[in-house]
Protein backbone atom coordinates (compact mmCIF):
# COMPACT_ATOMS: atom_id res chain seq x y z
CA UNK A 1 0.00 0.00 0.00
CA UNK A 2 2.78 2.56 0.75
CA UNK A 3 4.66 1.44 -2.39
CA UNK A 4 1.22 2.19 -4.04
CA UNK A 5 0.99 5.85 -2.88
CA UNK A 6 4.67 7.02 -3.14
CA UNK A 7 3.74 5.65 -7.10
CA UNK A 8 0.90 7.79 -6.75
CA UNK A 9 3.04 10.91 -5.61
CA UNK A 10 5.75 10.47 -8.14
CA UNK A 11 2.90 10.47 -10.90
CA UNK A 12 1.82 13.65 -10.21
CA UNK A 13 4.83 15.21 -9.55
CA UNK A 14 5.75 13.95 -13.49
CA UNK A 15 2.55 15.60 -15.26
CA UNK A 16 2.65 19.05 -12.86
CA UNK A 17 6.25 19.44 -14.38
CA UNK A 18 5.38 17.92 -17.99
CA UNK A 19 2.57 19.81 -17.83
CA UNK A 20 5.12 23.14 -17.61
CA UNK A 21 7.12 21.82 -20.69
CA UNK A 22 4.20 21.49 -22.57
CA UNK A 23 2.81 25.02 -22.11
CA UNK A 24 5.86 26.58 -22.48
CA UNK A 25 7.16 24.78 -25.65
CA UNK A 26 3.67 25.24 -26.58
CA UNK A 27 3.10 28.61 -26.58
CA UNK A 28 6.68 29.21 -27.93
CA UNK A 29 5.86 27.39 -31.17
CA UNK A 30 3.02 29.06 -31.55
CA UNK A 31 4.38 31.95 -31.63
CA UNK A 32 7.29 30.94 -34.14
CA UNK A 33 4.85 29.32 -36.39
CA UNK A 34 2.37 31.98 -36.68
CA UNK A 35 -0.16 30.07 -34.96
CA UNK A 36 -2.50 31.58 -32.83
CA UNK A 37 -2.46 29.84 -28.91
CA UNK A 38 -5.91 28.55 -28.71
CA UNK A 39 -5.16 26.95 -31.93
CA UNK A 40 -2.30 25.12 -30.88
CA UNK A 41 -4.12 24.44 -27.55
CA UNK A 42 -7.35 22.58 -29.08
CA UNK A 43 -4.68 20.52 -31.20
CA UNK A 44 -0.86 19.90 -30.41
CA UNK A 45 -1.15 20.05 -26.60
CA UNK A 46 -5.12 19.11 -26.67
CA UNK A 47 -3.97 16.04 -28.24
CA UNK A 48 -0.70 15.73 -25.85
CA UNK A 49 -3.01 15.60 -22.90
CA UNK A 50 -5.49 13.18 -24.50
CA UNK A 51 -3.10 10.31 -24.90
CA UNK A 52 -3.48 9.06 -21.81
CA UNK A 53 -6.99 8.63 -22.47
CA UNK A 54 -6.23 6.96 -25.74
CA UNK A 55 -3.36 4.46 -24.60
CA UNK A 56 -6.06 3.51 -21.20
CA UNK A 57 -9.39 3.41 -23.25
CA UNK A 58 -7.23 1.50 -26.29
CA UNK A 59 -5.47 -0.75 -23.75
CA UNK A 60 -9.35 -1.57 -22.23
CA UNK A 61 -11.26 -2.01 -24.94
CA UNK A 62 -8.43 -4.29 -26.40
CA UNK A 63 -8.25 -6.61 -23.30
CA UNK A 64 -12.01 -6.59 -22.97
CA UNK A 65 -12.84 -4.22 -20.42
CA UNK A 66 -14.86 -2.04 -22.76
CA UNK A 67 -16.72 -0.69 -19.69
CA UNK A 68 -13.58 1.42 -18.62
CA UNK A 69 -12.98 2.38 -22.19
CA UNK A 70 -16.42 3.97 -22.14
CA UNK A 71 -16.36 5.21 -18.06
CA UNK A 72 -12.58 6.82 -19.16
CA UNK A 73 -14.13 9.05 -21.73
CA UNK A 74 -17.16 9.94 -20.02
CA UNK A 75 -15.77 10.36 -17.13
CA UNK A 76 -12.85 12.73 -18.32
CA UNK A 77 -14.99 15.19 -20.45
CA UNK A 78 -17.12 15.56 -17.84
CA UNK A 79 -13.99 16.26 -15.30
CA UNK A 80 -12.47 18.23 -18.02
CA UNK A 81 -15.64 20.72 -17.53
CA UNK A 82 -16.44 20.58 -14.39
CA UNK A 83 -13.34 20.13 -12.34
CA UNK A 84 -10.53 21.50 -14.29
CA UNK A 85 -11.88 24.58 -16.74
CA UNK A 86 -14.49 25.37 -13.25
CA UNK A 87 -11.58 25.16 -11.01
CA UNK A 88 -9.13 27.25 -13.85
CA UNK A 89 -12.25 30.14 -13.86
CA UNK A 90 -12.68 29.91 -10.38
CA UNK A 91 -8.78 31.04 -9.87
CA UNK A 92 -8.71 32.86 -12.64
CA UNK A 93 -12.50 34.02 -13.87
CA UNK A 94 -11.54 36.72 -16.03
CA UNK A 95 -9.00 33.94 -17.78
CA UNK A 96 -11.34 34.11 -20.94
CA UNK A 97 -11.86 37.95 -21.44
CA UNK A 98 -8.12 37.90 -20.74
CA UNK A 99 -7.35 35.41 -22.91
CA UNK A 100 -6.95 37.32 -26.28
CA UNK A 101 -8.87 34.57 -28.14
CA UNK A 102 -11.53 36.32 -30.62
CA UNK A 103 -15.36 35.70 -29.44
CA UNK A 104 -15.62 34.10 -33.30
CA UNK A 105 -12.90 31.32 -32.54
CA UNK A 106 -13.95 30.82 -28.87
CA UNK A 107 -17.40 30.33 -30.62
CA UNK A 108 -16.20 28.26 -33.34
CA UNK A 109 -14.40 26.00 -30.99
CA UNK A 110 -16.60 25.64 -28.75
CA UNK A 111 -19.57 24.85 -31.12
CA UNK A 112 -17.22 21.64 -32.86
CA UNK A 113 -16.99 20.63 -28.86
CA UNK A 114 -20.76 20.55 -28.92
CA UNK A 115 -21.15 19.20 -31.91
CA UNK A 116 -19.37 16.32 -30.98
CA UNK A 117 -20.95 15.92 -27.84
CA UNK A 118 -24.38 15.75 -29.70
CA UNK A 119 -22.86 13.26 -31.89
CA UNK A 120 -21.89 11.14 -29.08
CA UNK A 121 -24.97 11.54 -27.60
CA UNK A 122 -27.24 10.02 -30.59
CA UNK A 123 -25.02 7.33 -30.89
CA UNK A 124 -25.28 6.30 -27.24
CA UNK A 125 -29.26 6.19 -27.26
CA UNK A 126 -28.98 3.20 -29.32
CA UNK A 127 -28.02 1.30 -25.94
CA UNK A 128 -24.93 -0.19 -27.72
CA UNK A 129 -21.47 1.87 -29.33
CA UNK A 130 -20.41 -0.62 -31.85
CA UNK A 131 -18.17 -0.34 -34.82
CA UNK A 132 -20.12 1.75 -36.83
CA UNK A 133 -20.55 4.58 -34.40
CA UNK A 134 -16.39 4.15 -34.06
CA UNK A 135 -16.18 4.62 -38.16
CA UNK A 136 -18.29 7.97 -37.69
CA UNK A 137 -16.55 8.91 -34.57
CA UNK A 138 -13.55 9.00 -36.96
CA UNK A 139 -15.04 10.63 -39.81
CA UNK A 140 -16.28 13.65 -37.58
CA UNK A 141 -12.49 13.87 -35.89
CA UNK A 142 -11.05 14.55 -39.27
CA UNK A 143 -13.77 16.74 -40.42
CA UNK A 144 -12.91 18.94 -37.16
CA UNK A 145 -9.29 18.48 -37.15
CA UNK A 146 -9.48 19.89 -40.73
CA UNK A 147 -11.54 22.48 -39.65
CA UNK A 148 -9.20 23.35 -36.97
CA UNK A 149 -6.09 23.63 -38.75
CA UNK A 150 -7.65 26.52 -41.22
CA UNK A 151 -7.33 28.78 -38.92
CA UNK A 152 -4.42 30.84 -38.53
CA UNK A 153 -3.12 33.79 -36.36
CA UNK A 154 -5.58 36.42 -34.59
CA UNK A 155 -5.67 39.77 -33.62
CA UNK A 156 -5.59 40.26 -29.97
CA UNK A 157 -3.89 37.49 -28.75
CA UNK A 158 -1.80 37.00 -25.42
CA UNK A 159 1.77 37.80 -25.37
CA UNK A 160 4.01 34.99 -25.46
CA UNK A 161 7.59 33.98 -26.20
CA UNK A 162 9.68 31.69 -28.07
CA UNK A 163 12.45 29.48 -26.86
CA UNK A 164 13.74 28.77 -30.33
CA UNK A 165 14.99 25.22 -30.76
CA UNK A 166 14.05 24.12 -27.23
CA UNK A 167 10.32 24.47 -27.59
CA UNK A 168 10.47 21.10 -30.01
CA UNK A 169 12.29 19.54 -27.05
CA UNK A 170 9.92 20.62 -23.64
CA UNK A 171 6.90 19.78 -25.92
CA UNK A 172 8.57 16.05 -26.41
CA UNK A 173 9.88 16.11 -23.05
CA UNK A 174 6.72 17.49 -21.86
CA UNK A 175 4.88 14.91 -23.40
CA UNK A 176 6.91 11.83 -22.09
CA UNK A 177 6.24 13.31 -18.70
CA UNK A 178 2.49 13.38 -18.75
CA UNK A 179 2.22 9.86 -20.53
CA UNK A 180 4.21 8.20 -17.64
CA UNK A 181 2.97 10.39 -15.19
CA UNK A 182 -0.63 9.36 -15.83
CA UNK A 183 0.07 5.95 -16.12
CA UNK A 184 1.55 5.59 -12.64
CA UNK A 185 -1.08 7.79 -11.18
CA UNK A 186 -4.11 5.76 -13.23
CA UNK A 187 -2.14 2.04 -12.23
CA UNK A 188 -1.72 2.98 -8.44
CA UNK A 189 -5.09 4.64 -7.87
CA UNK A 190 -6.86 1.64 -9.72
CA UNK A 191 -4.94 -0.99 -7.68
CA UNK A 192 -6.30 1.19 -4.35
CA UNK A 193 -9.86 1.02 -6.04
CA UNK A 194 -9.64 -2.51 -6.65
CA UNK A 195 -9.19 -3.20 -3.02
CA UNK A 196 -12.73 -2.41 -2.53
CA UNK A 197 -14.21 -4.50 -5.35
CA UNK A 198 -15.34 -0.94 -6.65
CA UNK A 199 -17.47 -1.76 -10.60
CA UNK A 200 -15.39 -1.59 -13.59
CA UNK A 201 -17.30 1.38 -14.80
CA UNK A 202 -17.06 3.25 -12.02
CA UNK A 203 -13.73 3.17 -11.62
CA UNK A 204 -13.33 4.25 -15.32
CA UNK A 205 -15.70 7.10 -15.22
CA UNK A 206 -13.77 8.39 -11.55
CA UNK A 207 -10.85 7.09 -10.59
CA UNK A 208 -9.47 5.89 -14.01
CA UNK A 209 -11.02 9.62 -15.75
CA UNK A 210 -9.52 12.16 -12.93
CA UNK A 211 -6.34 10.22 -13.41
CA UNK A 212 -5.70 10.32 -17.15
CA UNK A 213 -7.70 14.08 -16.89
CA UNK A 214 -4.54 14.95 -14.73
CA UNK A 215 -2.23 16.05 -17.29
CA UNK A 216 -5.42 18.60 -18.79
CA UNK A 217 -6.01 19.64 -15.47
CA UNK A 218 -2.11 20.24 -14.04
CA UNK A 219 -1.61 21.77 -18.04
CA UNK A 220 -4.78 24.03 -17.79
CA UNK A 221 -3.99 25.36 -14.48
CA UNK A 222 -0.33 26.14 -15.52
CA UNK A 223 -1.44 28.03 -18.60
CA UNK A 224 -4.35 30.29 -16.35
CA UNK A 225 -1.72 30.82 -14.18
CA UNK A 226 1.01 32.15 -16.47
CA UNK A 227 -2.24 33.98 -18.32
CA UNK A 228 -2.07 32.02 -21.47
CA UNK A 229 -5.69 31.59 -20.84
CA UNK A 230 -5.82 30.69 -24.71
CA UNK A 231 -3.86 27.41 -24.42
CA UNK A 232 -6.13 26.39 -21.13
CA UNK A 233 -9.32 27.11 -22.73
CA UNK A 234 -8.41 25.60 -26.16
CA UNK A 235 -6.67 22.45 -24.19
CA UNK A 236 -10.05 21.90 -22.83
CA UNK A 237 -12.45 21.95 -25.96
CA UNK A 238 -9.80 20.26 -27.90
CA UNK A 239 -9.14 17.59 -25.76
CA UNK A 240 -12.76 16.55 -25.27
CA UNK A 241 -13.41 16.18 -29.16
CA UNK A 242 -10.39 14.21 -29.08
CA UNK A 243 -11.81 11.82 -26.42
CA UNK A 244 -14.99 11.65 -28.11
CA UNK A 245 -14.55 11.00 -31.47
CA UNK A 246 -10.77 10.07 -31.81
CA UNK A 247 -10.07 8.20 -28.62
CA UNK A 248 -13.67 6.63 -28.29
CA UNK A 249 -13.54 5.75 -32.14
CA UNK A 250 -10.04 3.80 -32.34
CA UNK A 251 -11.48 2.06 -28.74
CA UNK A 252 -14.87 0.85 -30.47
CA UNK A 253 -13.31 -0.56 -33.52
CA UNK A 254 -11.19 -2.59 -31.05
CA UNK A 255 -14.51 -3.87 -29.07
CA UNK A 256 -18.23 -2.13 -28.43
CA UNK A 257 -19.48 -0.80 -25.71
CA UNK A 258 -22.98 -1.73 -23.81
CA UNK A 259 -24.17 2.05 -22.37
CA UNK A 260 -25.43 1.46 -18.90
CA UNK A 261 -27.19 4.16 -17.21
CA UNK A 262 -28.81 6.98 -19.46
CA UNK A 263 -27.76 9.51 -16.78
CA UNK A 264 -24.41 9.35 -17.37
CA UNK A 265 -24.63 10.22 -20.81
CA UNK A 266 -27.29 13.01 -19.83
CA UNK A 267 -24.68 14.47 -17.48
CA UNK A 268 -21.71 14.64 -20.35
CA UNK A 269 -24.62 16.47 -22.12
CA UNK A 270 -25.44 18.93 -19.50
CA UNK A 271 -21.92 19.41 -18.59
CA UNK A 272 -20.72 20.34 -22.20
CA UNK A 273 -23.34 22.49 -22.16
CA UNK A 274 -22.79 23.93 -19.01
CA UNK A 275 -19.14 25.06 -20.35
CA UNK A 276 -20.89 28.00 -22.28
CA UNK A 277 -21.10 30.85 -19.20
CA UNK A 278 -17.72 29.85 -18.52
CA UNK A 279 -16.81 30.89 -21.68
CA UNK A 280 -19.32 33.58 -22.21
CA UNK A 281 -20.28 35.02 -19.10
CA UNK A 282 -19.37 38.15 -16.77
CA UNK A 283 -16.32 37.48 -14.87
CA UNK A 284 -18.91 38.02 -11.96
CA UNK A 285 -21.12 35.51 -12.77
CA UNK A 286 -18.36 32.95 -13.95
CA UNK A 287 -16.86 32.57 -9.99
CA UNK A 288 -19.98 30.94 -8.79
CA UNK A 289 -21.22 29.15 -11.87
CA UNK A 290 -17.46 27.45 -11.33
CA UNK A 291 -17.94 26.72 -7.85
CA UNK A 292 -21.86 25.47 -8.61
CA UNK A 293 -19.74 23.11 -11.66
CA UNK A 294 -17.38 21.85 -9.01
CA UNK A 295 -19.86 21.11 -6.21
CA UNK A 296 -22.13 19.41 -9.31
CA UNK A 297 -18.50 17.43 -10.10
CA UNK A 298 -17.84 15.96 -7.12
CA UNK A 299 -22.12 14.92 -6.13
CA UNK A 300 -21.54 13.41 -9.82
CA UNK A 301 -18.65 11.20 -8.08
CA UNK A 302 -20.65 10.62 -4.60
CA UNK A 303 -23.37 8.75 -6.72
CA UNK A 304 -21.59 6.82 -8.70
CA UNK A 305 -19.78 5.42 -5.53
CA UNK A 306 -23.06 4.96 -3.86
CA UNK A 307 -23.22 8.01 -1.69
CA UNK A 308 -26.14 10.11 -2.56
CA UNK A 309 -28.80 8.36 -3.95
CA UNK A 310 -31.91 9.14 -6.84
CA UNK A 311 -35.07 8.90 -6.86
């Protein structure tokens, strides 16, 4: 068990400091490439901090545990939301008017995130994700991605700098940091949740999500810190179409996946949603909406463990 934790510590001691690469290679290659920072954050670093999403959902689906696969992405859009953009805005809530992002991309961006989720969403009321709804998941990705990778440089945007050569190499470094760093943190804490014969599902969409949501959430928090709100907000909405349509399609061509309970997928719906006064609101307002998120987060997490029932 104490082997177990000090895994636990050194995993999130690797993705806070990856996490640092990332942003700052990031935001430097941006900058040397003409690209604007929410840009590179719903793509390069969006995808970055969905890997360890794709390597746990891919791994589960592969070995037959579909029902993590499907808890992992659930589970980390919805944490993505309401844990780590609420807890960024509640730090930071004037992150977004700060951010130097145009309304028209935050729009834009946020409207593919949606668009995905309402994808996802059709799908799932068929009771079953099966290999079709993986071939369209895929479709829609690169339909986005292209989208995505029109745009170019905006007026307005934050001030950031370059570190020449070295940005290539703390994005890489970066990178390597988060991958390991999640999987330590998403091996130890699952061995601890295993200990208390807690459902497969349920560790996937809690546990197994907050874990491989670590490297968006230690990445986002870096970036609102260092006001590079672009890169935190873009991270976000890019990494949750990359979950939902990349890393859920690859995982349902390996095996489908039976959807349980409809509320889960009625939360990811109201949660995506619920990302839009974040985004669009008064700084005023957006301090309590991010506290109502996170209190709505973590009663999310009480029922699925059992601890506040409904109906």
């Amino acid at each position: 068990m104490i082997v177990t934790v000090i895994i636990f510590i050194v995993g999130v001691a690797l993705l806070v400091k990856g996490a640092d690469l990332f942003v700052g290679g990031g935001s430097g290659l941006a900058l040397r490439h003409s690209i604007s920072p929410a840009l590179i954050g719903s793509t390069i670093i969006a995808f970055g901090t969905s890997l360890p999403e794709l390597v746990v959902s891919t791994n589960a689906a592969a070995t037959g545990n579909s029902d993590i696969a499907l808890g992992n992405v659930i589970g980390s859009n919805i944490a993505n939301v309401a844990l780590v953009l609420a807890l960024c805005t509640f730090i930071q809530p004037g992150m977004v008017a700060a951010s130097g992002t145009s309304r028209s991309a935050l729009i834009r961006h946020t409207m593919l995130m949606l668009a995905a989720t309402a994808a996802f969403a059709l799908f799932a009321l068929r009771g079953t994700l099966d290999i079709v709804a993986g071939m369209v998941f895929l479709l829609l990705f690169v339909g986005i991605l292209f989208i995505l990778l029109r745009e170019r440089r905006e007026e307005g945007e934050v001030v950031i700098r370059s570190h020449g050569w070295a940005d290539a190499l703390y994005i890489g470094l970066g990178l390597v940091a988060v991958i390991i760093g999640a999987q330590l943190v998403v091996d130890s804490a699952v061995a601890l949740a295993e200990v208390f014969a807690i459902p497969a599902f349920v560790i996937g969409v809690s546990v197994v999500a907050v874990g491989t949501s670590l490297p968006e959430l230690a990445t986002s928090l870096v970036a609102a810190v260092r006001d590079e709100g672009a890169i935190s907000i873009g991270n976000i909405l890019g990494s949750n179409i990359f979950n939902l349509l990349l890393v859920l399609g690859i995982s349902l061509l390996l095996a489908p996946a039976a959807v349980g309970s409809p509320i889960d997928i009625i939360v990811v719906v109201l949660i995506s949603v619920a990302i839009l006064p974040l985004l669009f609101a008064r700084p005023s307002v957006v301090r309590g909406w991010s506290a109502l998120l996170l209190l709505g987060y973590a009663a999310y997490i009480a029922w699925n463990f059992g601890a506040v029932p409904i109906g």
